[in-house]
N, C-alpha and C. Protein backbone atom coordinates (compact mmCIF):
# COMPACT_ATOMS: atom_id res chain seq x y z
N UNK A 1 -16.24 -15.33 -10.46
CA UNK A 1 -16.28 -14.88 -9.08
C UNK A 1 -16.38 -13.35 -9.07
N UNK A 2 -17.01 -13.11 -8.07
CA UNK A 2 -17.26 -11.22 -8.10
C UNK A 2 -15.93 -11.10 -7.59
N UNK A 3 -15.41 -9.33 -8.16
CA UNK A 3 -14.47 -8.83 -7.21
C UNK A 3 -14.52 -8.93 -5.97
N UNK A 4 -13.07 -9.07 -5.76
CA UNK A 4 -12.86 -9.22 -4.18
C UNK A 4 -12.82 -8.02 -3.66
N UNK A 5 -12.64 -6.81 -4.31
CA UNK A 5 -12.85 -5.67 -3.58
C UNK A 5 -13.91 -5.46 -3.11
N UNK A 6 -15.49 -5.50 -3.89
CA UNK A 6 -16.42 -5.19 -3.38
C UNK A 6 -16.97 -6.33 -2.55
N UNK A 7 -16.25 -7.48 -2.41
CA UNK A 7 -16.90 -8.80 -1.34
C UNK A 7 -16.70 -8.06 -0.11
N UNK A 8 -14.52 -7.93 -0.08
CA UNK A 8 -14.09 -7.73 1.40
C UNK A 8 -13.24 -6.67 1.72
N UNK A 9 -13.49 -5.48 1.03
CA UNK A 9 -13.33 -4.47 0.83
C UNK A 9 -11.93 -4.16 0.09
N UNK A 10 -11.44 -2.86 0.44
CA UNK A 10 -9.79 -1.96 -0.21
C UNK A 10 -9.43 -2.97 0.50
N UNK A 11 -7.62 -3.67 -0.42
CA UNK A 11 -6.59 -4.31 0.64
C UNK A 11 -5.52 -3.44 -0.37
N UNK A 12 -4.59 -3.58 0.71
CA UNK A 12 -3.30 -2.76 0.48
C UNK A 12 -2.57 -3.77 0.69
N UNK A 13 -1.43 -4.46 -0.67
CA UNK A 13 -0.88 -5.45 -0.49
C UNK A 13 0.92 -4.75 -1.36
N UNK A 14 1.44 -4.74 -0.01
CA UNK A 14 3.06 -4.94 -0.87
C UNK A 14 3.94 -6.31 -0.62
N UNK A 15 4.83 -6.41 -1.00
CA UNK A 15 5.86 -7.18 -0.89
C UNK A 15 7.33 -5.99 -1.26
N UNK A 16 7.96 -5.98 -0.48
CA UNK A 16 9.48 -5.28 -0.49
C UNK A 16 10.81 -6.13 -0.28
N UNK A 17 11.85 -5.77 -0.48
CA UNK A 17 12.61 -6.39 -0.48
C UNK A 17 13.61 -5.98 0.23
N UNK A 18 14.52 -6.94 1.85
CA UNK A 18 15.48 -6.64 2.18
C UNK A 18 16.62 -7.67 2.13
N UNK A 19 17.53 -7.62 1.31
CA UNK A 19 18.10 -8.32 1.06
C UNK A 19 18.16 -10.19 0.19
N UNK A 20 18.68 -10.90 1.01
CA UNK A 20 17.76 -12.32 0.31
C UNK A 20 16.07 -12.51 1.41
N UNK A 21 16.01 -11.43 1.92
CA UNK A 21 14.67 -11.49 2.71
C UNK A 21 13.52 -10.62 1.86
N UNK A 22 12.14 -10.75 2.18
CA UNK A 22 10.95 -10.11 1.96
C UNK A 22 10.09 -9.58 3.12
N UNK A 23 9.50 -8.70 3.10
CA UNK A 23 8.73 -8.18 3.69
C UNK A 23 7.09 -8.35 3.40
N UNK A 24 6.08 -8.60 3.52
CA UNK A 24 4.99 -8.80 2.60
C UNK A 24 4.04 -8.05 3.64
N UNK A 25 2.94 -7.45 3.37
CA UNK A 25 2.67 -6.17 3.95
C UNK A 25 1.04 -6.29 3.58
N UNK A 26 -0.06 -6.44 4.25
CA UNK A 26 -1.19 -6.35 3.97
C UNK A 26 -2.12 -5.42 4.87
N UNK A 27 -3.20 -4.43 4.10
CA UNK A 27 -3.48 -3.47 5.20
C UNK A 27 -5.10 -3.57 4.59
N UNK A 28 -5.91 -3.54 5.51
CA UNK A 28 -7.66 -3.30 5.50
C UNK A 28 -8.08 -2.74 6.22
N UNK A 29 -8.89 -1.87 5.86
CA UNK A 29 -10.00 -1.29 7.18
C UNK A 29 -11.49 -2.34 7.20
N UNK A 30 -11.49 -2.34 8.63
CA UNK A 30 -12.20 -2.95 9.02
C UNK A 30 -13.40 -2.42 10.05
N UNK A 31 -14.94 -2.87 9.84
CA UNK A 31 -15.94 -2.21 10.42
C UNK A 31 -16.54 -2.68 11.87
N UNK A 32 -15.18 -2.32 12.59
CA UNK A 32 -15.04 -2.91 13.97
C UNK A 32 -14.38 -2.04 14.95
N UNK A 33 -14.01 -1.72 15.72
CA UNK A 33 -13.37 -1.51 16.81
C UNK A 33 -11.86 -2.13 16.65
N UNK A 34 -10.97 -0.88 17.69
CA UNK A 34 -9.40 -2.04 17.64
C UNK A 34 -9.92 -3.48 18.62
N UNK A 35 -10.50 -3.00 19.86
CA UNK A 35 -11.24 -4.21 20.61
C UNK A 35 -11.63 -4.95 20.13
N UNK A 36 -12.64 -5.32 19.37
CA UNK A 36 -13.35 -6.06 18.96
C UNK A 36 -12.62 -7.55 17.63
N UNK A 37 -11.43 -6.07 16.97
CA UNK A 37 -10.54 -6.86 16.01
C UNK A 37 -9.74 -7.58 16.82
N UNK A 38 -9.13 -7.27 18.00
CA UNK A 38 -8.23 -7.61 18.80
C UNK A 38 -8.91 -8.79 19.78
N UNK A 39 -10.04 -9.11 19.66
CA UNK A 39 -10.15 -10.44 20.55
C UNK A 39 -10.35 -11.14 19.50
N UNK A 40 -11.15 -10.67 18.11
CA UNK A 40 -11.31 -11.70 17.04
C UNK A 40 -9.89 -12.15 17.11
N UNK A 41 -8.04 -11.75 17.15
CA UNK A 41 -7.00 -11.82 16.96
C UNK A 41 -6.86 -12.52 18.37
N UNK A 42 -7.28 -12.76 19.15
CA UNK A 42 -6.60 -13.19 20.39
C UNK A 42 -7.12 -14.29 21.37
N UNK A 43 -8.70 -14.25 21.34
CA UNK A 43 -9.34 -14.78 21.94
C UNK A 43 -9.50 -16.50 21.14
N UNK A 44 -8.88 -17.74 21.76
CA UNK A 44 -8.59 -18.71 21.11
C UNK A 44 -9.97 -19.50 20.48
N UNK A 45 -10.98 -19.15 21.46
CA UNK A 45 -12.51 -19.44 21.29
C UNK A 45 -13.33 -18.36 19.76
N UNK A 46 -12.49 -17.35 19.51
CA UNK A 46 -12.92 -16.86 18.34
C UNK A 46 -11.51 -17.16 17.21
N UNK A 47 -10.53 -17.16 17.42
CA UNK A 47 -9.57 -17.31 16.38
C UNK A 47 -9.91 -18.94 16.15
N UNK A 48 -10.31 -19.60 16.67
CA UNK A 48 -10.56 -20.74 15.58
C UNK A 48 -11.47 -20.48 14.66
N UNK A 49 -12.53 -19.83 14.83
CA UNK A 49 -13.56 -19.48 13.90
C UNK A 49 -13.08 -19.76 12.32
N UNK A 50 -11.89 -18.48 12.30
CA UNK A 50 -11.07 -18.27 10.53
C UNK A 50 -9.72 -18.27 11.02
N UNK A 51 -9.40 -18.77 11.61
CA UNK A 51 -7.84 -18.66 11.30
C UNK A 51 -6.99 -20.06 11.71
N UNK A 52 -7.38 -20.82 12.82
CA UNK A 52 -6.69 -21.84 13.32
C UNK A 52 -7.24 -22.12 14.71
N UNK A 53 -6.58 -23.34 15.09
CA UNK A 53 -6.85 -23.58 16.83
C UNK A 53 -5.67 -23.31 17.53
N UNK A 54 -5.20 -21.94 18.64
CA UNK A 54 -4.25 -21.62 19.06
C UNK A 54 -4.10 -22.06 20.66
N UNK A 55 -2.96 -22.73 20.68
CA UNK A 55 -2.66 -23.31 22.60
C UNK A 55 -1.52 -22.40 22.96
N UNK A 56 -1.38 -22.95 24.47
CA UNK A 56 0.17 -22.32 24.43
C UNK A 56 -0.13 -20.86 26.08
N UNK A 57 1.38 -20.38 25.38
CA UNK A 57 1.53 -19.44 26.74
C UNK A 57 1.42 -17.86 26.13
N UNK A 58 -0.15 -17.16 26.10
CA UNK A 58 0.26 -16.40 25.42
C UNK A 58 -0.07 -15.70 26.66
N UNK A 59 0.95 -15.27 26.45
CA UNK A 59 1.65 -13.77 27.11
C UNK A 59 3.23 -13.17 26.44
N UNK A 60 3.55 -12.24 26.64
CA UNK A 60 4.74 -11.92 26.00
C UNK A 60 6.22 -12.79 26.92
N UNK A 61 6.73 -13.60 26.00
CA UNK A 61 7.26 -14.22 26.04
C UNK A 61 7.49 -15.68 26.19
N UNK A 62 6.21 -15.80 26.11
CA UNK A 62 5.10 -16.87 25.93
C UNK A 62 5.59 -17.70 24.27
N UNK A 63 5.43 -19.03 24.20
CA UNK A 63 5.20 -19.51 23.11
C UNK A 63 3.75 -20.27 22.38
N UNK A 64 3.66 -19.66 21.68
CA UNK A 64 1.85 -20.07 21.00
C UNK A 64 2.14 -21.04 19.68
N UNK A 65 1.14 -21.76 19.93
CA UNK A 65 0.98 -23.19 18.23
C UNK A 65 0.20 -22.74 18.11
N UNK A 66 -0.14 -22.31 16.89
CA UNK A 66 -1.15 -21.95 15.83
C UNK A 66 -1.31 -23.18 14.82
N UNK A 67 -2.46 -24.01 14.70
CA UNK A 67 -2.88 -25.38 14.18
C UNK A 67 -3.44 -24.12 13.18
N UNK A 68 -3.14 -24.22 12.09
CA UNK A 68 -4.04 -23.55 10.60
C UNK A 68 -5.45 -24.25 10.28
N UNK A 69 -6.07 -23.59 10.31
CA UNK A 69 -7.30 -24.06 9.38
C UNK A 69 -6.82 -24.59 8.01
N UNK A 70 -7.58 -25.72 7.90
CA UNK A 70 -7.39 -26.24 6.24
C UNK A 70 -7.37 -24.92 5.37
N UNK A 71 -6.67 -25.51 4.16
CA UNK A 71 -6.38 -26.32 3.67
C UNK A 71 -4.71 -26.45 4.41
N UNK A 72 -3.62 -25.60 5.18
CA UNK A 72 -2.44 -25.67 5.24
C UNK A 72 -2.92 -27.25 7.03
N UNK A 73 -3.36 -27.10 7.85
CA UNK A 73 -3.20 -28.04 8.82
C UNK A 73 -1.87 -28.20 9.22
N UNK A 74 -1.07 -27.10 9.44
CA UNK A 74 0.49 -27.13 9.89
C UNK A 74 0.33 -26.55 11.11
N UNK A 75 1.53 -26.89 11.63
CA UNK A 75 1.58 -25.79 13.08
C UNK A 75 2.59 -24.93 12.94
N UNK A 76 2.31 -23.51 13.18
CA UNK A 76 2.94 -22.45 13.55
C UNK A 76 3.60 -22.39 15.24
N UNK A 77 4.69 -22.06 14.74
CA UNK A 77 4.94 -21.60 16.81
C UNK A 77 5.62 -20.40 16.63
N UNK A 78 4.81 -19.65 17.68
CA UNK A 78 5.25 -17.94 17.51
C UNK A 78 5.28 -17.81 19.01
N UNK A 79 6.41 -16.69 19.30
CA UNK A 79 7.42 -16.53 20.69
C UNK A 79 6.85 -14.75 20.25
N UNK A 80 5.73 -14.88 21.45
CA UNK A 80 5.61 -13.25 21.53
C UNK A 80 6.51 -12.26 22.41
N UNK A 81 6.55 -11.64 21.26
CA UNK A 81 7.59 -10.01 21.54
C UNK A 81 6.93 -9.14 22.32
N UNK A 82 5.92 -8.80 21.73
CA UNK A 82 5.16 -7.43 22.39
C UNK A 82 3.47 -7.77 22.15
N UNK A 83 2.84 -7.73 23.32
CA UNK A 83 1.43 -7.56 23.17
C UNK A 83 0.94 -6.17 23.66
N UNK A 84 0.45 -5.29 23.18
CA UNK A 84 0.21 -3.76 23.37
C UNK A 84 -1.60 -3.76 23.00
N UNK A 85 -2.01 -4.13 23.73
CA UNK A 85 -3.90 -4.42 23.79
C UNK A 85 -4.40 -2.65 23.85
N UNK A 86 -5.09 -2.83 22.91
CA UNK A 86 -5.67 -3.56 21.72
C UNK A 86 -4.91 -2.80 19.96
N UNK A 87 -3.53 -2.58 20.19
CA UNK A 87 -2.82 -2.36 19.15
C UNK A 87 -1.90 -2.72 18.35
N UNK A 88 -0.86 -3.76 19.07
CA UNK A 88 -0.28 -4.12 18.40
C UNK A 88 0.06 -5.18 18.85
N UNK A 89 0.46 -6.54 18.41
CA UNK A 89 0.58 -7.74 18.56
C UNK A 89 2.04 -7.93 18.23
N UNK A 90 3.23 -8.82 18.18
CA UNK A 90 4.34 -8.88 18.05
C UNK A 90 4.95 -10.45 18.16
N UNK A 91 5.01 -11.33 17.18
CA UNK A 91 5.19 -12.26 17.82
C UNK A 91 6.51 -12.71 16.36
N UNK A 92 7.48 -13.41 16.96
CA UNK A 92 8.76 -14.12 16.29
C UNK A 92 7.54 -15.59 15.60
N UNK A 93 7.86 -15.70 14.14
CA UNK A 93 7.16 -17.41 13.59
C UNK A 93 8.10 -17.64 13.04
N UNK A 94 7.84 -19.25 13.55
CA UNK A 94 8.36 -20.41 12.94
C UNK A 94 7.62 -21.19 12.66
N UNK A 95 7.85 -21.74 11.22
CA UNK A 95 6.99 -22.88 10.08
C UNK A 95 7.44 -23.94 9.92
N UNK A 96 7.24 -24.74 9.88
CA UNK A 96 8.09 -25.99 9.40
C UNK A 96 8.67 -25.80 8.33
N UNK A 97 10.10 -26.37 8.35
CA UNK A 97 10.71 -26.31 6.87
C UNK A 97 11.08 -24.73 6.10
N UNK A 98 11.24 -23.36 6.93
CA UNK A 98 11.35 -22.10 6.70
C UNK A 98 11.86 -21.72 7.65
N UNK A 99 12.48 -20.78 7.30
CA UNK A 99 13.77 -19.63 8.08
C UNK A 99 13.18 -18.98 9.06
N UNK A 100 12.89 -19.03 10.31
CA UNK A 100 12.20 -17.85 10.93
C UNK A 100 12.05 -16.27 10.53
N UNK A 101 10.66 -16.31 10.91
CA UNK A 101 10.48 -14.84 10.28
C UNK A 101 9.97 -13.90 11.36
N UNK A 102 8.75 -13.06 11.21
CA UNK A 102 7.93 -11.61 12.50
C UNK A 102 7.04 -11.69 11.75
N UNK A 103 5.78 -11.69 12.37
CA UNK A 103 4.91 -10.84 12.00
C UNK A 103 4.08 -10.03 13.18
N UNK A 104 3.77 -8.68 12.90
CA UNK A 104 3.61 -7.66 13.76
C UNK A 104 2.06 -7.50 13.22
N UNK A 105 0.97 -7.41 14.28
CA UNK A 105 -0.51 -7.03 13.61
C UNK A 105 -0.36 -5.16 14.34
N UNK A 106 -0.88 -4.43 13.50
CA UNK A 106 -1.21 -3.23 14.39
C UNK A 106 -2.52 -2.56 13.72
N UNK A 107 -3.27 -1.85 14.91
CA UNK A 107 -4.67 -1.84 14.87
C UNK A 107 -4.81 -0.39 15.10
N UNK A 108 -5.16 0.51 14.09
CA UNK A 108 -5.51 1.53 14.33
C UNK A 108 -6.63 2.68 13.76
N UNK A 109 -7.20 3.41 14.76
CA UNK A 109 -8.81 3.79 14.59
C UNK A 109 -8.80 4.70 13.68
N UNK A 110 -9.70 4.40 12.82
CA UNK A 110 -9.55 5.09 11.29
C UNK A 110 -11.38 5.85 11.50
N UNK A 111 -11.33 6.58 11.98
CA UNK A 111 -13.02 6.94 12.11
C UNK A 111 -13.73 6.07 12.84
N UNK A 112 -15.23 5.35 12.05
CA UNK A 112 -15.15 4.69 12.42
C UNK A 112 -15.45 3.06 12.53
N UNK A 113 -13.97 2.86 11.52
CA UNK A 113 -13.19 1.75 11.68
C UNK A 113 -12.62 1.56 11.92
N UNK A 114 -11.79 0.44 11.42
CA UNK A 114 -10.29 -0.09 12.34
C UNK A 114 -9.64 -0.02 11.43
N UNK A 115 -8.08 0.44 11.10
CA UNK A 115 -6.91 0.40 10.15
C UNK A 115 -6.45 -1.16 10.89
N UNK A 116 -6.66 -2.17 9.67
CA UNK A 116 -5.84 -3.31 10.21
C UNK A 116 -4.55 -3.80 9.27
N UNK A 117 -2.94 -3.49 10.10
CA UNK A 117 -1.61 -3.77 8.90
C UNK A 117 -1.03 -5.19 9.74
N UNK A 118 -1.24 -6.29 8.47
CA UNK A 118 -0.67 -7.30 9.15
C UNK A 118 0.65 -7.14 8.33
N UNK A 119 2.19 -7.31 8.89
CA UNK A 119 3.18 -7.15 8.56
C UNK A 119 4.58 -8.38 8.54
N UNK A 120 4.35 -9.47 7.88
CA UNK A 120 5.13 -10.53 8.20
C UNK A 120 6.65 -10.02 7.33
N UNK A 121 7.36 -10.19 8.24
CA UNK A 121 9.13 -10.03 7.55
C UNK A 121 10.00 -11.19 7.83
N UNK A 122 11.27 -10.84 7.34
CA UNK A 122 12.35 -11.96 7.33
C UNK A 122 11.55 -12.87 6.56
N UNK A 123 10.52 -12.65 5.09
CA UNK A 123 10.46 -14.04 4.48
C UNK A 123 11.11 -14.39 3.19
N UNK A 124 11.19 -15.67 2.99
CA UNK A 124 11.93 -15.95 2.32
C UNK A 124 11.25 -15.67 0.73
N UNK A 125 12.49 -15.23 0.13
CA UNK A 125 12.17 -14.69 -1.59
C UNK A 125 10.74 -15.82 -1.98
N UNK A 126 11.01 -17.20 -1.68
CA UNK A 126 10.29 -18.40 -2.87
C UNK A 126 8.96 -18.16 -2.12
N UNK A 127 8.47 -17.76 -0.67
CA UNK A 127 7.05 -17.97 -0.68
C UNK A 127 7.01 -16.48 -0.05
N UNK A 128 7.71 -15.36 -0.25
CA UNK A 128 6.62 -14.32 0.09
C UNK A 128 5.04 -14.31 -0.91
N UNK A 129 5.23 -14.46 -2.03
CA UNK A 129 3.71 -14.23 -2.58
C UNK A 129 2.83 -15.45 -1.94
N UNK A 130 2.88 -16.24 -1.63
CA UNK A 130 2.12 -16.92 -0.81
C UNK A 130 1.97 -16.58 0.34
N UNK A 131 3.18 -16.07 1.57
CA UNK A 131 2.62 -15.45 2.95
C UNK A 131 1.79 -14.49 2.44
N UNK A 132 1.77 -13.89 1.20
CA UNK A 132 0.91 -12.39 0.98
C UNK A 132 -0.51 -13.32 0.21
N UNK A 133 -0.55 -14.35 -0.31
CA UNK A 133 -2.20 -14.19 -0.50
C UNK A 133 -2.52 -15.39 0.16
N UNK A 134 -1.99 -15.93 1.26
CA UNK A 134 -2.64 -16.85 2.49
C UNK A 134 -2.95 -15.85 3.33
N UNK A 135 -2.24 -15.32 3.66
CA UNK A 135 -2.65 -14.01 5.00
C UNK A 135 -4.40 -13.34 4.71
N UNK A 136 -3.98 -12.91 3.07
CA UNK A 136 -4.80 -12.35 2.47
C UNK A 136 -6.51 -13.19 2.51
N UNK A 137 -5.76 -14.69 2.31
CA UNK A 137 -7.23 -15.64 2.11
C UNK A 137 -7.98 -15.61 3.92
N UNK A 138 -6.60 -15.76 5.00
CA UNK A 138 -7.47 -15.55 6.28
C UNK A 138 -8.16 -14.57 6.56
N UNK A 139 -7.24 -13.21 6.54
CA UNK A 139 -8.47 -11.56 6.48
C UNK A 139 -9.76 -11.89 5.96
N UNK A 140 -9.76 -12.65 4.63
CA UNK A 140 -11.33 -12.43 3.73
C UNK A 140 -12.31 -13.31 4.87
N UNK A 141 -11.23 -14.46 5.53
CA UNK A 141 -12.22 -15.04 6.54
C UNK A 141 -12.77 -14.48 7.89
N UNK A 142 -11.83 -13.73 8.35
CA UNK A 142 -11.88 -12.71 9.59
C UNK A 142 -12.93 -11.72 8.97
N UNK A 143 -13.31 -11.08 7.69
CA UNK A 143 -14.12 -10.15 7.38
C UNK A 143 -15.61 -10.71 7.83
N UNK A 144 -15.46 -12.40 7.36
CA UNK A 144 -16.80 -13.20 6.97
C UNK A 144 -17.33 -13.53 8.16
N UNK A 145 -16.24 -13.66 9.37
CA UNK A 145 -16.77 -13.79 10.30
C UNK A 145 -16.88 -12.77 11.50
N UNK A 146 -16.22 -11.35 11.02
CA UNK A 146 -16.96 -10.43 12.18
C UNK A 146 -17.97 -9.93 11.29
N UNK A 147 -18.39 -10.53 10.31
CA UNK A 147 -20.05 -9.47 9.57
C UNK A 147 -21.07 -11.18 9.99
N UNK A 148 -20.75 -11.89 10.83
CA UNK A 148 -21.44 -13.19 11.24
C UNK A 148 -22.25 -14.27 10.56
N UNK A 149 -21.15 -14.53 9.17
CA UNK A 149 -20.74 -15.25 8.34
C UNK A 149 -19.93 -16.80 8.28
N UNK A 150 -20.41 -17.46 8.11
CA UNK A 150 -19.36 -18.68 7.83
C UNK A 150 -18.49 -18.38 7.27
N UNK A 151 -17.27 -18.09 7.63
CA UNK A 151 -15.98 -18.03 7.34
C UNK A 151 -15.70 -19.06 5.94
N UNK A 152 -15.85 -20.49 6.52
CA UNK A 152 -15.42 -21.49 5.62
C UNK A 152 -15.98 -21.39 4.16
N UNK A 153 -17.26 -20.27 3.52
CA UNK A 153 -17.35 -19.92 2.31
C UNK A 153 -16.28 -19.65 1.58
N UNK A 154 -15.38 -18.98 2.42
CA UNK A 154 -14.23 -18.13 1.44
C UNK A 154 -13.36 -19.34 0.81
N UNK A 155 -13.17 -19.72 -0.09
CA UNK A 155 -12.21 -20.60 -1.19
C UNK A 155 -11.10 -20.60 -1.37
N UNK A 156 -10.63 -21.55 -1.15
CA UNK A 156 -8.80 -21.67 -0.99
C UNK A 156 -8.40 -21.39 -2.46
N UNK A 157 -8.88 -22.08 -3.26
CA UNK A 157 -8.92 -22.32 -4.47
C UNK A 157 -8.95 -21.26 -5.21
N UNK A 158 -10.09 -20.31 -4.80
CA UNK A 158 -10.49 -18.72 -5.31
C UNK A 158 -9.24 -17.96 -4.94
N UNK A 159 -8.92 -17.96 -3.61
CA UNK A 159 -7.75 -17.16 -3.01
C UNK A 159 -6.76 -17.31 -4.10
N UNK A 160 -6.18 -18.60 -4.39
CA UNK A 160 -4.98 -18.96 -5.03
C UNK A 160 -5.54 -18.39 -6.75
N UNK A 161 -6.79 -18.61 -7.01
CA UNK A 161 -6.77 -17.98 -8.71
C UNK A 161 -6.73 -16.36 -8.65
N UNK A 162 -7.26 -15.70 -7.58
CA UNK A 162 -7.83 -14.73 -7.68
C UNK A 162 -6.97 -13.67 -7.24
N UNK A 163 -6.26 -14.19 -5.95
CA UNK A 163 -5.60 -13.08 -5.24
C UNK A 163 -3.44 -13.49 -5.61
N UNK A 164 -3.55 -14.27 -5.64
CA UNK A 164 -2.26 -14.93 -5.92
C UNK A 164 -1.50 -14.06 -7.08
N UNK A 165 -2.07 -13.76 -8.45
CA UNK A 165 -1.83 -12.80 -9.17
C UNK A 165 -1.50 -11.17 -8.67
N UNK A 166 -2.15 -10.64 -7.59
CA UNK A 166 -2.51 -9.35 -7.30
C UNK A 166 -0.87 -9.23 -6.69
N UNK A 167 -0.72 -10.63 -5.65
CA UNK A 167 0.57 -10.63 -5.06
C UNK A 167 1.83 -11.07 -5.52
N UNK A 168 1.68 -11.18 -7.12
CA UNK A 168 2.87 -11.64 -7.89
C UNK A 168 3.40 -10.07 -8.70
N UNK A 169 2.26 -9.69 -8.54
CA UNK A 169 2.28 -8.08 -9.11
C UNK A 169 3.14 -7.25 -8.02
N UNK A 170 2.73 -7.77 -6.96
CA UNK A 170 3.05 -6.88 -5.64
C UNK A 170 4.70 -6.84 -5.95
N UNK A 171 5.08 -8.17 -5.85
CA UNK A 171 6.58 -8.84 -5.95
C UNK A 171 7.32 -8.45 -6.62
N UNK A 172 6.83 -7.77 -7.84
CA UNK A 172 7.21 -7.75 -9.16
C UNK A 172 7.51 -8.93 -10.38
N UNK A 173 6.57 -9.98 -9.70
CA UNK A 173 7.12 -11.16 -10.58
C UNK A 173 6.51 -11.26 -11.65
């Protein structure tokens, strides 16, 4: 497989540690607008594209199901905190079978691109390196589909050989 850098560009991937919690931290620039990233992120008619089919009450304080795109087919339910259009997103998740956690998107204009930091916390030690290279496998799909790409090219399989390592490094594992 070619590098993933030169497929879907620089990613900035940590994992930190607060306590028996993780932080897992992914950042890309992207060749878009905060607008443009921000309806790909919002608009339910484009977030199915690469990421899932999302229902629900979104508004802040609103609760949203996020149906995952294969390969996971779980539902997410996230209780938004803060929607700040077109910068920052804020929503409380819950997974089946996991501790509630946050993840915060924030969107900011880097020239001209977009600085995109997706920021999930409160996760648990055993799958932060997985919130960090699932997150990681949706971005490569969000890349594929604002350059007007079939998303569904990108490889679950590839993600897990390819990027899964980068985020065990991150961890220190």
């Amino acid at each position: 497989m070619p590098d993933l850098t030169t497929l879907f560009g620089p990613t900035e991937r940590t994992i930190t540690r607060s306590g028996e919690r993780r932080t897992v931290q992914v950042r890309r620039p992207y060749d878009a607008t905060p607008g443009e990233l921000w309806s790909a992120w919002t608009r339910p008619d484009r977030v199915v594209r690469w990421l899932g089919e999302v229902s629900g009450d979104r508004v802040v304080g609103g609760t949203v199901r996020l149906m995952m795109s294969p390969p996971d087919a779980d539902i997410a339910e996230l209780q938004i905190e803060t929607c700040e259009e077109p910068q920052r997103l804020v929503a409380a998740w819950s997974w089946p079978g996991e501790p509630d956690s946050r993840v915060e998107l924030l969107l900011e204009p880097a020239g001209d691109s977009t600085m995109l930091t997706l920021t999930h916390s409160l996760v648990a030690e055993a799958t932060a390196v997985d919130y960090g290279f699932g997150w990681e496998d949706f971005l490569n799909r969000l890349t594929e589909y604002l350059a007007d790409r079939d998303p569904a090219i990108v490889s679950w399989t590839d993600a897990q050989e390819h990027l899964k390592p980068l985020w065990q490094a991150a961890a220190g594992s």
